[in-house]
Protein backbone atom coordinates (compact mmCIF):
# COMPACT_ATOMS: atom_id res chain seq x y z
CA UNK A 1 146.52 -22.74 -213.81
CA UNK A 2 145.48 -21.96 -210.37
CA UNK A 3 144.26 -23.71 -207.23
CA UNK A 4 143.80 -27.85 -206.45
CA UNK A 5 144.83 -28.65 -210.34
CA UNK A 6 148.13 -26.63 -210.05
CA UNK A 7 148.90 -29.80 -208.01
CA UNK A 8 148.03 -32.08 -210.58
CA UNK A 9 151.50 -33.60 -210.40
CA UNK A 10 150.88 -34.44 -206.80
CA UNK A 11 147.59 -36.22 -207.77
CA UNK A 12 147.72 -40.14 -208.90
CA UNK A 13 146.00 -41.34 -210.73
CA UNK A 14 144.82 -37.85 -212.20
CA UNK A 15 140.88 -37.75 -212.87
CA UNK A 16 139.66 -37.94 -216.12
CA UNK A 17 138.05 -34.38 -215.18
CA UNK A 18 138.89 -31.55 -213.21
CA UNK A 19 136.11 -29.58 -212.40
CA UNK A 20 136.96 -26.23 -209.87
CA UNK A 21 134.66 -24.65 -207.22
CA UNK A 22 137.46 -21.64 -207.63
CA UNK A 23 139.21 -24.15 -204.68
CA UNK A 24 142.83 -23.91 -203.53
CA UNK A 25 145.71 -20.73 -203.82
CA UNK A 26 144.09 -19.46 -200.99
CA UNK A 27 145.65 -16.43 -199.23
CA UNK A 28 148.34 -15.83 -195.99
CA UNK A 29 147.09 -13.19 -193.48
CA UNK A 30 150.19 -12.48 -191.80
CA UNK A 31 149.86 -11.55 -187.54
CA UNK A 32 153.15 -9.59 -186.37
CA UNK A 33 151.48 -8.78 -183.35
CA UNK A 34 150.37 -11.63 -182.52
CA UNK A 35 153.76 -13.40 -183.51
CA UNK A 36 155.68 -11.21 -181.30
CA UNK A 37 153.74 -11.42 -178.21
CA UNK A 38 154.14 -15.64 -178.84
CA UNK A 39 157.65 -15.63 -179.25
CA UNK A 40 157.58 -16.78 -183.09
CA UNK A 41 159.28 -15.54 -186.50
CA UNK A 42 156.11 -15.09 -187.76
CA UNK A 43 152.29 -16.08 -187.65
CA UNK A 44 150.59 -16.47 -190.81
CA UNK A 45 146.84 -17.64 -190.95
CA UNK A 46 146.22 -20.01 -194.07
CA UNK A 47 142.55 -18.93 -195.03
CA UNK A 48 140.78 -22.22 -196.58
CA UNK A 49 138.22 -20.42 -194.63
CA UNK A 50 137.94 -18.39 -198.11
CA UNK A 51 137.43 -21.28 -199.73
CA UNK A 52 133.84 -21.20 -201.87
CA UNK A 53 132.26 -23.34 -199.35
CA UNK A 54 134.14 -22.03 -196.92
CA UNK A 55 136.00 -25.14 -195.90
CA UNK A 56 139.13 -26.47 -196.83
CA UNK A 57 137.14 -29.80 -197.56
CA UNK A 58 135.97 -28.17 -200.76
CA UNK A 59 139.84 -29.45 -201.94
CA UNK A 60 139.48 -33.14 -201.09
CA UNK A 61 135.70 -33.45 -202.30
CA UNK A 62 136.64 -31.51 -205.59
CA UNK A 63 139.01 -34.45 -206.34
CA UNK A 64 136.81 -37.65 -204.89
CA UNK A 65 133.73 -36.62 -206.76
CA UNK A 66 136.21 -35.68 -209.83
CA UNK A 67 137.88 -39.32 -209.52
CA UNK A 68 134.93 -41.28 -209.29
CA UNK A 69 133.08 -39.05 -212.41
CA UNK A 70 131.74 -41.54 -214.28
CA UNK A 71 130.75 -44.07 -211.75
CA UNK A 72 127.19 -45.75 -212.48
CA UNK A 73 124.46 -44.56 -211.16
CA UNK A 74 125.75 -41.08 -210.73
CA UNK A 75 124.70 -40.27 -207.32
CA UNK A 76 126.89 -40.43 -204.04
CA UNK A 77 126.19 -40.66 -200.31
CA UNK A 78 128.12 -38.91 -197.41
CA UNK A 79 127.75 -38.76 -194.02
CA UNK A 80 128.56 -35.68 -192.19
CA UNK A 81 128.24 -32.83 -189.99
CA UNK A 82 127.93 -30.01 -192.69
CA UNK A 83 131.00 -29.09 -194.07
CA UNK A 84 131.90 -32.19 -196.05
CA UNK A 85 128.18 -32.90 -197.34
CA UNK A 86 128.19 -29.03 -198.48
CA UNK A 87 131.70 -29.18 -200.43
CA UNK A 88 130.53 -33.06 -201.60
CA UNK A 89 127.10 -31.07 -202.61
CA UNK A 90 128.68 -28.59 -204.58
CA UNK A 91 131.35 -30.77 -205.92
CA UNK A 92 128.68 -33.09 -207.21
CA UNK A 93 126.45 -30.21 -208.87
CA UNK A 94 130.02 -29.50 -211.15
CA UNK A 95 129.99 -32.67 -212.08
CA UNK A 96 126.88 -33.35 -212.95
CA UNK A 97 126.00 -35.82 -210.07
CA UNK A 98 123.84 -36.09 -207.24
CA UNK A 99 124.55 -36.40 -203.60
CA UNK A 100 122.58 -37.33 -200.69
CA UNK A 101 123.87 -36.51 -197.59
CA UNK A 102 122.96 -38.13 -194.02
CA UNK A 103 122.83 -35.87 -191.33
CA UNK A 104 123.01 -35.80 -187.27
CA UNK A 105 119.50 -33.99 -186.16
CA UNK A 106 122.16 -32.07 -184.04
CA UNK A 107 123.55 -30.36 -187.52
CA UNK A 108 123.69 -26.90 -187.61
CA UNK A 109 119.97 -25.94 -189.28
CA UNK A 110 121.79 -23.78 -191.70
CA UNK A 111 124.34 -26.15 -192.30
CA UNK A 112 121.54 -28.35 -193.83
CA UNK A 113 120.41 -24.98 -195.72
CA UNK A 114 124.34 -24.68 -197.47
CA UNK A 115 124.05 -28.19 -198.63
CA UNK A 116 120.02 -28.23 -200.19
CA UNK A 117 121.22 -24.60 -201.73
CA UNK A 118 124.32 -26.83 -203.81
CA UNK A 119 121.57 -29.84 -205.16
CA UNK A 120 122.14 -31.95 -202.08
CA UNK A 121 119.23 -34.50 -200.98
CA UNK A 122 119.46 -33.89 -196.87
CA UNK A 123 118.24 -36.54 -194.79
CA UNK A 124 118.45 -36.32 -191.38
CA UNK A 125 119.74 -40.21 -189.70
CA UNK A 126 119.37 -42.01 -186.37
CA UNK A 127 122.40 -43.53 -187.54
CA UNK A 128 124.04 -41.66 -190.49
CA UNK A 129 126.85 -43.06 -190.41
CA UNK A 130 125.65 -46.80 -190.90
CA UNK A 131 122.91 -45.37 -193.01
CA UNK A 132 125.32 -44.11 -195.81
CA UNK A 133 127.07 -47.25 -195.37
CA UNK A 134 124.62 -49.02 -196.11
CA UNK A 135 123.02 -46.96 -198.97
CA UNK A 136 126.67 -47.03 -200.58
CA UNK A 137 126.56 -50.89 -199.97
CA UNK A 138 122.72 -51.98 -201.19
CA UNK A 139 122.71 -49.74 -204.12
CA UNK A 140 126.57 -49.85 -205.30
CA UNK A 141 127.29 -46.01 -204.60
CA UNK A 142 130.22 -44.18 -203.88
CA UNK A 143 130.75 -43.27 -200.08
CA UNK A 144 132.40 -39.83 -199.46
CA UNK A 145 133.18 -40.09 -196.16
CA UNK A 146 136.78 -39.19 -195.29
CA UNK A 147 137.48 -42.23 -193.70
CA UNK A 148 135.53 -44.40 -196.24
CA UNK A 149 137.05 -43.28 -199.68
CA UNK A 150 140.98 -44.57 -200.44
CA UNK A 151 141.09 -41.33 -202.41
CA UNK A 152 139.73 -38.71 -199.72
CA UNK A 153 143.28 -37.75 -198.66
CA UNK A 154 144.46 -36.81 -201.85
CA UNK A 155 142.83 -33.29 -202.86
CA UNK A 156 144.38 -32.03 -199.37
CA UNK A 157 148.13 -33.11 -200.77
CA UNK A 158 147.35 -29.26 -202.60
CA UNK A 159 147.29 -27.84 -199.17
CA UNK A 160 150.50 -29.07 -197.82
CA UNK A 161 151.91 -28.12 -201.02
CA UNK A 162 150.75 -24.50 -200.79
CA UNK A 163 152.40 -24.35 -196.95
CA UNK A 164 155.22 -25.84 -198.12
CA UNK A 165 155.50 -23.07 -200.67
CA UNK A 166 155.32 -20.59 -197.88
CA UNK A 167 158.31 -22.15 -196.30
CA UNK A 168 156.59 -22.81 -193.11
CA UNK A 169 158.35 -24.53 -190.10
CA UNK A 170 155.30 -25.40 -188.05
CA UNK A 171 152.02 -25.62 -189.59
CA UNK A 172 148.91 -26.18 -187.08
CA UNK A 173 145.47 -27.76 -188.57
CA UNK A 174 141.72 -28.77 -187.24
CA UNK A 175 141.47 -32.88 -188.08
CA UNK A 176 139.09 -34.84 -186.36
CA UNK A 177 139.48 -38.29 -188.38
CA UNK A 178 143.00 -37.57 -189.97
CA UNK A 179 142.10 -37.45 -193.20
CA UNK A 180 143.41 -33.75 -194.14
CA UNK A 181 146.51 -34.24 -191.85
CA UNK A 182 147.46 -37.36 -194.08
CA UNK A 183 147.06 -35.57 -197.15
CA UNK A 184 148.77 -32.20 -195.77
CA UNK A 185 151.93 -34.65 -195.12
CA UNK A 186 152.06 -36.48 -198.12
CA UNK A 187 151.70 -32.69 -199.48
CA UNK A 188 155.14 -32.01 -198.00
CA UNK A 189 156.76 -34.88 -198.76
CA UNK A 190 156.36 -34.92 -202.45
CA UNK A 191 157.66 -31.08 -201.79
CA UNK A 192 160.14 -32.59 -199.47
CA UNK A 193 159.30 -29.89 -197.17
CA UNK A 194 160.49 -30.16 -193.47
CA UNK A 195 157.29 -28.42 -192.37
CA UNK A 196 156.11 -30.07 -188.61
CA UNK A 197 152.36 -30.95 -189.11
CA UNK A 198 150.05 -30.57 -185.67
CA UNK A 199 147.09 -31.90 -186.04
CA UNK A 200 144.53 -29.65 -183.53
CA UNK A 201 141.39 -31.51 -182.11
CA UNK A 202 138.59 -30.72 -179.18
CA UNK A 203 135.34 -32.11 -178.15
CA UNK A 204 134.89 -36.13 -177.77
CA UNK A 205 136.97 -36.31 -180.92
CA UNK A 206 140.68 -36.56 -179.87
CA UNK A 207 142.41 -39.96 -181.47
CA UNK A 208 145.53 -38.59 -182.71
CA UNK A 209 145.80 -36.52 -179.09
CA UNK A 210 144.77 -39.96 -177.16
CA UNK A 211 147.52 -41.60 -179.10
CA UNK A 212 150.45 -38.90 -178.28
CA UNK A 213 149.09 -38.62 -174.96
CA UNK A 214 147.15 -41.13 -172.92
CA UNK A 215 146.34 -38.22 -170.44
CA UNK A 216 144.38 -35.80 -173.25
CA UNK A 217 141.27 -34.82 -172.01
CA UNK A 218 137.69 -34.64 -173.76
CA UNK A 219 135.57 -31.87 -173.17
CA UNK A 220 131.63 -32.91 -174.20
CA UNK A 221 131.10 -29.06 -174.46
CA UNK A 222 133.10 -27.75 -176.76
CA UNK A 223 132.46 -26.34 -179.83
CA UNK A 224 134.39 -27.86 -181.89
CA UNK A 225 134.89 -31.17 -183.43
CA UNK A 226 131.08 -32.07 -181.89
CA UNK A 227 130.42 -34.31 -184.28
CA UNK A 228 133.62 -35.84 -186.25
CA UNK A 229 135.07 -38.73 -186.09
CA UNK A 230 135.61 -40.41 -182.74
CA UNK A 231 137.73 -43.67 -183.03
CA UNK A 232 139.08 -43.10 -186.65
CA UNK A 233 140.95 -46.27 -188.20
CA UNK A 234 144.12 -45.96 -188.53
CA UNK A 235 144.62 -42.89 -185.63
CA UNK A 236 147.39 -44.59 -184.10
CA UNK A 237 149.80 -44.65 -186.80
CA UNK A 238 148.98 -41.43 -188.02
CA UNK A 239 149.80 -39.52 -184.60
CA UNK A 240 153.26 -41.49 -184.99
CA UNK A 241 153.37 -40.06 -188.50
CA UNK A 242 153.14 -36.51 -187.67
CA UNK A 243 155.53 -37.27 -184.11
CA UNK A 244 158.14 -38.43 -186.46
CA UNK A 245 157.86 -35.65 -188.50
CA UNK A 246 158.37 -32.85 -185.78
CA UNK A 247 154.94 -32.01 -185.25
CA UNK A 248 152.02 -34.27 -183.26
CA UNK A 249 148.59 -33.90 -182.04
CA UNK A 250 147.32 -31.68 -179.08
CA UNK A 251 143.54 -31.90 -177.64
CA UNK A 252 142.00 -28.32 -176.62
CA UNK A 253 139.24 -28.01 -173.70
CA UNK A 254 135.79 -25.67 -174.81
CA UNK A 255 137.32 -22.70 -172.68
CA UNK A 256 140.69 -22.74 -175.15
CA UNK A 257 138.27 -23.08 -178.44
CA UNK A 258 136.92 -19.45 -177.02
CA UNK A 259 140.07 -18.10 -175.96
CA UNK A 260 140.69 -18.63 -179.83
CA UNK A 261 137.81 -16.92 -180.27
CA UNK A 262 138.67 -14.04 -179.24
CA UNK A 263 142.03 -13.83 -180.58
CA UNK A 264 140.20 -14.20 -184.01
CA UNK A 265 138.22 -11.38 -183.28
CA UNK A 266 141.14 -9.05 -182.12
CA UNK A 267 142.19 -9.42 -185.92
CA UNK A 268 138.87 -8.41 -187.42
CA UNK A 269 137.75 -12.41 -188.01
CA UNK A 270 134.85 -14.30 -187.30
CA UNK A 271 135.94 -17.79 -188.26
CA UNK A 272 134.37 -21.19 -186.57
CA UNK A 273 134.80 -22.94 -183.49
CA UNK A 274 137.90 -24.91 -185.61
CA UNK A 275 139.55 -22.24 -186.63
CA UNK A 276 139.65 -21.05 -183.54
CA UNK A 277 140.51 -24.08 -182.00
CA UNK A 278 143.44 -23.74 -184.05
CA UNK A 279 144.88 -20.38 -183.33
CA UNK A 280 144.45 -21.16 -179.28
CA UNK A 281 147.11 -24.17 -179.93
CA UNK A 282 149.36 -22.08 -181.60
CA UNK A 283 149.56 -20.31 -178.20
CA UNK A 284 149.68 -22.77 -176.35
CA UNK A 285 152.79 -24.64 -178.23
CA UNK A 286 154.27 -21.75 -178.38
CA UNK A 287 154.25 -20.82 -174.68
CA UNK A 288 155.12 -24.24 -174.11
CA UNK A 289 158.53 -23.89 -176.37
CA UNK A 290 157.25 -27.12 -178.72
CA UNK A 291 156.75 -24.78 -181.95
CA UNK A 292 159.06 -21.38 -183.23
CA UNK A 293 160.28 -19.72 -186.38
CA UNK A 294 157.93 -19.49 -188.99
CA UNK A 295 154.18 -20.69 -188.55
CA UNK A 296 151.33 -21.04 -190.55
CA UNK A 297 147.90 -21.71 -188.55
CA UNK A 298 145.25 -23.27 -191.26
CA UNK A 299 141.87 -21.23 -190.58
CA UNK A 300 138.68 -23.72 -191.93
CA UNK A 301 135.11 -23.02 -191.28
CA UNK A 302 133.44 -19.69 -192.61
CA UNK A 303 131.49 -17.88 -191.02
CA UNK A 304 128.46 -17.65 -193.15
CA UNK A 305 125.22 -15.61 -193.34
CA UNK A 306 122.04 -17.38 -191.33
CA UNK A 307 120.24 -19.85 -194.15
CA UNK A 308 116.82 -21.15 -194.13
CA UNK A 309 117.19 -24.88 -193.28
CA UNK A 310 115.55 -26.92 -196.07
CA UNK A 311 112.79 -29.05 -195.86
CA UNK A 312 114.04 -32.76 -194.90
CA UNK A 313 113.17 -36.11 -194.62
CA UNK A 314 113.97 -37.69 -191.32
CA UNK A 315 114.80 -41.29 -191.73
CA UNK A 316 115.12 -44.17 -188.33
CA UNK A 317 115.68 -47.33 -190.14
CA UNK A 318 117.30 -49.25 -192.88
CA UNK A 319 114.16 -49.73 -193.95
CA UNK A 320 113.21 -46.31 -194.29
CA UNK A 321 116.18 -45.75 -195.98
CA UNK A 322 116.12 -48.45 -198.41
CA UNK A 323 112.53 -47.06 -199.42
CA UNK A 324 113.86 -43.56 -199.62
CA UNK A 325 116.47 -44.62 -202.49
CA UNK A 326 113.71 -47.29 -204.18
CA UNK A 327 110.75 -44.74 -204.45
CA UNK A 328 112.36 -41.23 -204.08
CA UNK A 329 115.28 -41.52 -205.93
CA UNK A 330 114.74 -44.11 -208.39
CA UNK A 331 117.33 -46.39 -207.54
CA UNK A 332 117.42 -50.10 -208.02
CA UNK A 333 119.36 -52.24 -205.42
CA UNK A 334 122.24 -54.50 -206.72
């Protein structure tokens, strides 16, 4: 077996189903060049951005959507800014569910396009946060969001497995909310891998950097992490997780995200704004003597051909939204 269920030990309780996208076993592209010029062993890039949504969130919606098959009525809700609603979209069409997804109007128009193209419902939300909420409250669904679901860490527990395979000292990550960067390091612990998790962040989302560092700076115009998860619960005692491990949290300004960039492109790749995020920390750590030896640099975010953006509805009040589920989608309050 191959990808997230060759994990299945790690999982618990293990889903009744387990449906694949063709997620997981992704591949190591290995930088000497880049390694030597940093001072490390070795620089490997982790490529979830291979991934068949091009995310390594395909992983931890594969197994939410898989753990809550079953659940009555079969639809789910998710807030998000495209790459969770478009794994959550495609994770739902395997299982025979349906997902609506709320939306920022500042989404990436083809973003929206991914998710319509797996059977998502895409409603762009004033609020889409509280608006899935309370969707997922009125009508008794299942909320996807990372930092809504008890289960959303757990697909990502494949992911630290698969670094910890590669016998990785230092292993570097994009996590706005935390939610990958818990599962990543209950990944290695079940492995009992040493691996140092760093948990990479930019933009107005920086929690886990805030925590390590009262000083870290946000940067409204970067590209990355524009629209994650500001004040995550439970930020705090995550950032001491991964400090107690070896690793920690840094916050990058817009100008390192495209220093990234271009580092990307001097290998032949054309990943996102996170991925590059993350290979511009690697630098920096390394220059800065906090990470050596071997590291892997986890590279999330495809970049994908232009898509049409779907038609949507467009949705300003609970009202609105409560009509949307009654006369749209057939749904019944509790």
């Amino acid at each position: 077996m191959k990808g997230l269920w060759r994990h299945a030990d790690l999982f618990d309780p293990l889903p009744s189903i387990q449906p694949t996208l063709g997620e997981g076993d992704t591949p190591l592209t290995d930088l000497p060049a880049l390694a030597r010029s940093w001072g490390l062993e070795s620089l490997r890039l982790k490529r979830e951005d291979l991934n068949p949504s091009g995310s390594h969130k395909d992983r931890g919606l594969v197994f939410q959507v898989a753990s809550h098959h079953g659940a009555s009525p079969r639809t789910h809700v998710i807030s998000s800014s495209g790459n969770a609603a478009t794994s959550a979209a495609a994770a739902c069409a395997a299982c025979g569910d349906r997902l609506v997804a709320f939306v920022s109007a500042d989404t990436d128009p083809a973003k929206l396009g991914r998710i319509a193209d797996r059977g998502g419902v895409v409603l762009l939300a004033d609020k889409p946060v509280n608006f899935a909420r309370y969707a997922a409250r009125v009508f008794g669904l299942i909320n996807l969001r990372g930092t809504a679901d008890p289960l959303a860490s757990v697909g990502y527990r494949s992911l630290g497995a698969e670094i910890a395979e590669a016998g990785a000292d230092h292993a570097l990550t994009f996590s706005s909310s935390g939610v990958s960067a818990e599962g990543m390091l209950d990944g290695f612990a079940r492995r009992s891998a040493t691996t140092a998790l760093w948990s990479v962040q930019s933009g107005l989302c920086i929690a886990l950097a805030r925590a390590l560092d009262a000083d870290a700076i946000e940067d409204a115009d970067s590209p990355a992490g524009r629209l994650g998860a500001k004040n995550p619960p439970g930020a705090e005692a995550l950032a001491a997780r991964l400090q107690a491990g070896g690793g920690g949290a840094i916050a990058l300004s817009g100008s390192a995200v495209e220093r990234g960039r271009a580092h990307l492109r001097s290998v032949g790749l054309q990943g996102s704004a996170e991925g590059a995020a993350v290979l511009a920390a690697v630098q920096d750590l390394a220059r800065a003597g906090r990470i050596g030896g071997r590291v892997v640099a986890v590279i999330t975010g495809a970049a994908h051909a232009p898509t049409p953006p779907p038609p949507v509805v467009a949705l300003s009040s609970y009202l609105d939204v409560r009509a949307f589920f009654v006369d749209v989608l057939g749904l019944g309050p509790l």
